[in-house]
N, C-alpha and C. Protein backbone atom coordinates (compact mmCIF):
# COMPACT_ATOMS: atom_id res chain seq x y z
N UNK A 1 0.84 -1.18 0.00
CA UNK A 1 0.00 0.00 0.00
C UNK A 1 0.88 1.23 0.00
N UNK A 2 0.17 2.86 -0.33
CA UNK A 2 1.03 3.61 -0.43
C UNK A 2 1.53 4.18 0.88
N UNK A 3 3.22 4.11 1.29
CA UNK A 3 3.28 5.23 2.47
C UNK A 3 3.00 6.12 2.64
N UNK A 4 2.71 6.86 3.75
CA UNK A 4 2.18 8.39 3.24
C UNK A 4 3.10 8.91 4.45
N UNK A 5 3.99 10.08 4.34
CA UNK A 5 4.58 10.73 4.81
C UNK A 5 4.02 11.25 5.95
N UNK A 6 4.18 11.76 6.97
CA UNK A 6 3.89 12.18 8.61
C UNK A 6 3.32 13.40 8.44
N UNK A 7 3.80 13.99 7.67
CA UNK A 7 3.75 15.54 6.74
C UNK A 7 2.84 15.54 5.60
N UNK A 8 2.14 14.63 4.96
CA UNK A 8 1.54 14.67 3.84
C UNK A 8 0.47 15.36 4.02
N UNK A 9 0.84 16.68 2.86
CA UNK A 9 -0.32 17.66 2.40
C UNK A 9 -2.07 17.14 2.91
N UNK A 10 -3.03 17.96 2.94
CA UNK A 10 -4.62 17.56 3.17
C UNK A 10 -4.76 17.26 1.77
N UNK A 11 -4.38 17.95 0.32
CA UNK A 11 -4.61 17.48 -0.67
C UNK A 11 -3.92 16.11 -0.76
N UNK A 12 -3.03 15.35 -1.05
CA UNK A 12 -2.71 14.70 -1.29
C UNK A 12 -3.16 13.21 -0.35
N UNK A 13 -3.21 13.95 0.84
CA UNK A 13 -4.09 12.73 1.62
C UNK A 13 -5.39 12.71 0.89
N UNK A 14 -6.22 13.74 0.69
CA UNK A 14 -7.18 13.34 -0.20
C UNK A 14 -7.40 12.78 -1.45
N UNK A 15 -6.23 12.88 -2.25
CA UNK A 15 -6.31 11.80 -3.29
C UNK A 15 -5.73 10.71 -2.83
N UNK A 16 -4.82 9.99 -2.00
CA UNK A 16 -5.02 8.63 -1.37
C UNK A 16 -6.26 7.92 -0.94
N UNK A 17 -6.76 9.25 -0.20
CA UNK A 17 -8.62 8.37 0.59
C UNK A 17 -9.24 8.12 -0.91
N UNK A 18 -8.91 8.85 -1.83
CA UNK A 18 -9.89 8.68 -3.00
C UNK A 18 -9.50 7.60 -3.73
N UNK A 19 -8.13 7.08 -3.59
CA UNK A 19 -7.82 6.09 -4.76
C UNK A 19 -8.18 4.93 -3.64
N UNK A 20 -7.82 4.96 -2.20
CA UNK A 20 -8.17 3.59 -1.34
C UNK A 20 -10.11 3.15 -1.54
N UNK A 21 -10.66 4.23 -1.37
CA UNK A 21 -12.30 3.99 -1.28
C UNK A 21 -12.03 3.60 -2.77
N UNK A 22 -11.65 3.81 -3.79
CA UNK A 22 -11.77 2.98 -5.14
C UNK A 22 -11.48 1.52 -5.31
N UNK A 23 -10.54 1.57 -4.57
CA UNK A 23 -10.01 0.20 -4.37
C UNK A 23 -8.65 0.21 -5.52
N UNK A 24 -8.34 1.08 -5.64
CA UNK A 24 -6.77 1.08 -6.93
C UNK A 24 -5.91 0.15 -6.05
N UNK A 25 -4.79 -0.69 -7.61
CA UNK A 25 -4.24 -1.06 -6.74
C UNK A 25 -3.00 -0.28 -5.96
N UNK A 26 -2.38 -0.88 -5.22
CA UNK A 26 -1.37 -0.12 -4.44
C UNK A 26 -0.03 0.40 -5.43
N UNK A 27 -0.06 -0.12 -6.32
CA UNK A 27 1.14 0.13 -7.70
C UNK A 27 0.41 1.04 -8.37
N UNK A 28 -0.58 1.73 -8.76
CA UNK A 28 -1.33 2.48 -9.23
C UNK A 28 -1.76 3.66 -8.60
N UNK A 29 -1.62 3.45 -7.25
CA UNK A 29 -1.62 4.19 -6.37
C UNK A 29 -0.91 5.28 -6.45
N UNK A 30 0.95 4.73 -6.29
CA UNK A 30 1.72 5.36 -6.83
C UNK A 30 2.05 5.51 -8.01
N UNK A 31 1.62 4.88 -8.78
CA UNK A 31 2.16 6.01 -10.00
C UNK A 31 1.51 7.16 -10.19
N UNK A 32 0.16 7.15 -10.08
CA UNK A 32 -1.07 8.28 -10.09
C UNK A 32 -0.18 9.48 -8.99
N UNK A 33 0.39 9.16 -7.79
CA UNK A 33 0.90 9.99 -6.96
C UNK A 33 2.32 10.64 -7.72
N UNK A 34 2.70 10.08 -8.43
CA UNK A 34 4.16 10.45 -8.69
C UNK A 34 4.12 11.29 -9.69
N UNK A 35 2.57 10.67 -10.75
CA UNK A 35 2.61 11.59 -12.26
C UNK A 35 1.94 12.99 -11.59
N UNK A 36 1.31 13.22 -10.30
CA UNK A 36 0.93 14.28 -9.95
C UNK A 36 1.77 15.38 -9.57
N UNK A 37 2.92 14.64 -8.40
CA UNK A 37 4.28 15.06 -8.28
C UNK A 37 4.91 15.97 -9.83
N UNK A 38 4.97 14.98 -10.24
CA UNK A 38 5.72 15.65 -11.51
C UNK A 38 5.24 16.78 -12.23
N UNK A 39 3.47 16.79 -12.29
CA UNK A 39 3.31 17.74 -12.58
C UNK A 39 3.53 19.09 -11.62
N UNK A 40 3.17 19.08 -10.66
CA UNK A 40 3.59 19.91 -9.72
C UNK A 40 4.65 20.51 -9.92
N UNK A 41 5.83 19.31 -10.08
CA UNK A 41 7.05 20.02 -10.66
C UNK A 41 6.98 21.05 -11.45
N UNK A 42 6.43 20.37 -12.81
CA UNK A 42 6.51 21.22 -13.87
C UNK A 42 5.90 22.60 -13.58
N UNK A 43 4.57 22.67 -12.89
CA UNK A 43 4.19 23.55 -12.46
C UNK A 43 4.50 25.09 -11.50
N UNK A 44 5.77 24.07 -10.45
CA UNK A 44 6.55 25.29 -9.99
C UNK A 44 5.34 25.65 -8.45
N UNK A 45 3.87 25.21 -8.86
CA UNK A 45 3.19 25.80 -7.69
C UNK A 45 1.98 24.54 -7.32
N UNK A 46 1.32 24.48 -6.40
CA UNK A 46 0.44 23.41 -6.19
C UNK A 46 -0.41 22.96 -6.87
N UNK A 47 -0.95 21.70 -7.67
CA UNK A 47 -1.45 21.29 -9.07
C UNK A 47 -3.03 21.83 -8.97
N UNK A 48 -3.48 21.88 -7.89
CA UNK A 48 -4.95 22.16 -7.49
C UNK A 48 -5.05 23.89 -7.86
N UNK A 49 -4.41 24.45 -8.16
CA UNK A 49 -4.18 26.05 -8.69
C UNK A 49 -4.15 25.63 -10.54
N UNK A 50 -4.42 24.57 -11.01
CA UNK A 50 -3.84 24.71 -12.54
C UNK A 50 -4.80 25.02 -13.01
N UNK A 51 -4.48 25.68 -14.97
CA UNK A 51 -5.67 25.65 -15.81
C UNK A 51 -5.49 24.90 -16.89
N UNK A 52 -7.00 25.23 -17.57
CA UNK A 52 -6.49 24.33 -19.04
C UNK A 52 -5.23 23.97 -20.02
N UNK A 53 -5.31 25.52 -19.33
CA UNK A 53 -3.72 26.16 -20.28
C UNK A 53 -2.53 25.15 -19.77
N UNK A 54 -2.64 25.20 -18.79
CA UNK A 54 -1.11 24.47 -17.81
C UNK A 54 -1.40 22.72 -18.32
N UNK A 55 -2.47 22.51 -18.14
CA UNK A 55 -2.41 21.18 -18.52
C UNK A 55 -2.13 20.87 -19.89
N UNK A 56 -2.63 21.80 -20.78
CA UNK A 56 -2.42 22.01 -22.80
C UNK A 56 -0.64 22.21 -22.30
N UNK A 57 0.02 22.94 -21.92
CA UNK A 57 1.19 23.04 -21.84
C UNK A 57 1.89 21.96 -21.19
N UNK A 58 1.63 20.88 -20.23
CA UNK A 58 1.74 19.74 -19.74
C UNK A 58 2.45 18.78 -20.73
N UNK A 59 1.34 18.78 -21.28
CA UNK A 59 1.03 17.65 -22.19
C UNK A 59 2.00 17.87 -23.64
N UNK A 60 2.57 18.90 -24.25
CA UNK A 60 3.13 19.51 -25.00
C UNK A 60 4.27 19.55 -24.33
N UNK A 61 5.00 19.67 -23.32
CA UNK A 61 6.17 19.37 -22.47
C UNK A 61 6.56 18.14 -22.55
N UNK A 62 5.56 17.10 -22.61
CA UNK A 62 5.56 15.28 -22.24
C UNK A 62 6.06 15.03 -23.51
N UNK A 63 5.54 15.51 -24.61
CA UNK A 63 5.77 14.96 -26.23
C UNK A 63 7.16 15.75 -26.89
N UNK A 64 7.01 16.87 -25.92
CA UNK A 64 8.17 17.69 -26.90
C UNK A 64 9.64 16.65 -26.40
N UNK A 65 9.66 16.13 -25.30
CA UNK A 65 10.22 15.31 -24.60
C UNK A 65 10.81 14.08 -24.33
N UNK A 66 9.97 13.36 -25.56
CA UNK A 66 9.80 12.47 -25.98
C UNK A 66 9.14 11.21 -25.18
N UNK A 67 8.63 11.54 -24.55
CA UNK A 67 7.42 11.24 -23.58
C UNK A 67 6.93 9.90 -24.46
N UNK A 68 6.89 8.47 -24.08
CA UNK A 68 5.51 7.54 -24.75
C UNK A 68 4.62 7.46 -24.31
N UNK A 69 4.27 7.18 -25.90
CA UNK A 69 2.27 6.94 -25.92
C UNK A 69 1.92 6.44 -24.64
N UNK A 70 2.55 5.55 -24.64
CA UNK A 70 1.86 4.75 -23.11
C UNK A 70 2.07 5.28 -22.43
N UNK A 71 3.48 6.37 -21.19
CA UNK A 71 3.79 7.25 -20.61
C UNK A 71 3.21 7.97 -20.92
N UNK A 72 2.95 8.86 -21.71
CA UNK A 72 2.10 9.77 -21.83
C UNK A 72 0.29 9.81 -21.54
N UNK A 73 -0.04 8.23 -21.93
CA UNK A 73 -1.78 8.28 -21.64
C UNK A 73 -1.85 7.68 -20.41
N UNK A 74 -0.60 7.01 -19.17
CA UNK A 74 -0.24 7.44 -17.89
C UNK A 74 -0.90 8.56 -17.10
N UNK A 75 0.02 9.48 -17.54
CA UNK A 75 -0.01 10.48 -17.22
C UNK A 75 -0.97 11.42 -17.30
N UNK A 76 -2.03 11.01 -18.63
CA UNK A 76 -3.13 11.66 -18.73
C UNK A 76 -4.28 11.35 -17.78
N UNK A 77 -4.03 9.86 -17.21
CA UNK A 77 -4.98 8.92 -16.58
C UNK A 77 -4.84 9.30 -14.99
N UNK A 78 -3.85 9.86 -14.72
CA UNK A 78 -3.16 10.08 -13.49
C UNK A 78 -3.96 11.66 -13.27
N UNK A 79 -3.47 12.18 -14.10
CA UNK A 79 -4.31 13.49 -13.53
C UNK A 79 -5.93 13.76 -13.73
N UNK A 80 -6.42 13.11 -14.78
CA UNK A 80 -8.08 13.16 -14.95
C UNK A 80 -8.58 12.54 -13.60
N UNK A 81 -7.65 11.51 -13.09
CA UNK A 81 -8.15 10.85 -11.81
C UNK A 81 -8.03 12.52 -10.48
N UNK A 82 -7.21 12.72 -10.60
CA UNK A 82 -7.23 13.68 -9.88
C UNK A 82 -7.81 14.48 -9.78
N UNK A 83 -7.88 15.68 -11.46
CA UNK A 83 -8.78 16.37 -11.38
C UNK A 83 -10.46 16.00 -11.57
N UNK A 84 -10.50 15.40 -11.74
CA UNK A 84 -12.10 14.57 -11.99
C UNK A 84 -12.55 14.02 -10.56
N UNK A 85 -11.88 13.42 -9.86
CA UNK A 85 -12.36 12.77 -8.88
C UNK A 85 -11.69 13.29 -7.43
N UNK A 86 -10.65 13.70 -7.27
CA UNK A 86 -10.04 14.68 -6.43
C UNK A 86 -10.60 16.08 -5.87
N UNK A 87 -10.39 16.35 -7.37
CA UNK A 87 -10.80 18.33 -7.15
C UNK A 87 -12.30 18.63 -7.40
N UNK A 88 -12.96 17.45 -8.44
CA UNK A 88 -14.01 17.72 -8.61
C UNK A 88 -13.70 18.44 -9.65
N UNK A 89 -13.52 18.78 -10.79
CA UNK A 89 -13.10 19.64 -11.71
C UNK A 89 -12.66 19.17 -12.92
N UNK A 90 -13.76 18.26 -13.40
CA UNK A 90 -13.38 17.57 -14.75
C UNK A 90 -13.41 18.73 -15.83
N UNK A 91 -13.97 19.36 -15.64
CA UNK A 91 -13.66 20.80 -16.92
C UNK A 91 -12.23 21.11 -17.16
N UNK A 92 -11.24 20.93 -16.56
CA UNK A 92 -9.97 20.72 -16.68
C UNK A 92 -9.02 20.04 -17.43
N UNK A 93 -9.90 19.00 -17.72
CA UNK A 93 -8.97 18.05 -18.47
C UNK A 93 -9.78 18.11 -20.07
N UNK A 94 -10.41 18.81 -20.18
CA UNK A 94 -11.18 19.09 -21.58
C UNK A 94 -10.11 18.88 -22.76
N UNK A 95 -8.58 19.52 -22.81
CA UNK A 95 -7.77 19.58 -24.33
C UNK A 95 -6.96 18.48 -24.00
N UNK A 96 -7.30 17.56 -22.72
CA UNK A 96 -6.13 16.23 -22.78
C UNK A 96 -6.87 15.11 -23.32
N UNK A 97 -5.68 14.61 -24.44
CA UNK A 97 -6.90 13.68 -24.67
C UNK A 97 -5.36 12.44 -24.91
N UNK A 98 -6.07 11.44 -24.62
CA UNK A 98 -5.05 9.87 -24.77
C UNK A 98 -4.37 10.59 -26.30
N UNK A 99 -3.39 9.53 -26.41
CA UNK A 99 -2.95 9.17 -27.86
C UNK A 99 -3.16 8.01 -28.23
N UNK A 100 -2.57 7.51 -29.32
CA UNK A 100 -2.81 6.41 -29.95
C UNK A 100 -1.19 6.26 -30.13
């Protein structure tokens, strides 16, 4: 299962309670946690502050990058979980879309 730090954010505990009441598995767990991390990174500021724009720019970072299809629709799956079921804020993920 995922550790969760002593210190872990109220957001981020909240997307754990959200992926445990789903029943994800514990390897899914973390990756969903890590591709969030990363965006954060990229972000510079807390992911729950993003917009369309940041995520259109996300996603254009991942490919310019050379990011794979499969890494890449990861990563798309990782944050729709978040913003969709986390933040409540599926209007967010409107210009991400899988690849092929």
């Amino acid at each position: 299962m995922t550790s969760l730090p002593a210190n872990a954010s109220p957001l981020r505990q909240r997307m754990i309670d959200d992926m445990r009441m789903r029943q994800l598995a514990p390897t899914t767990q973390d990756i969903y946690l890590h591709i969030v991390r990363e965006f954060a990174r990229f972000l510079g500021r807390s992911p729950d502050t993003a917009t369309v724009e940041d995520l259109r720019r996300y996603q254009l970072y991942l490919v310019d990058h050379g990011t794979s299809a499969v890494s890449l629709n990861h990563a798309i799956t990782g944050l729709k979980f978040f913003f969709t079921v986390t933040l409540d804020r599926p209007e967010l993920m409107v210009r991400m879309q899988p690849v092929r």
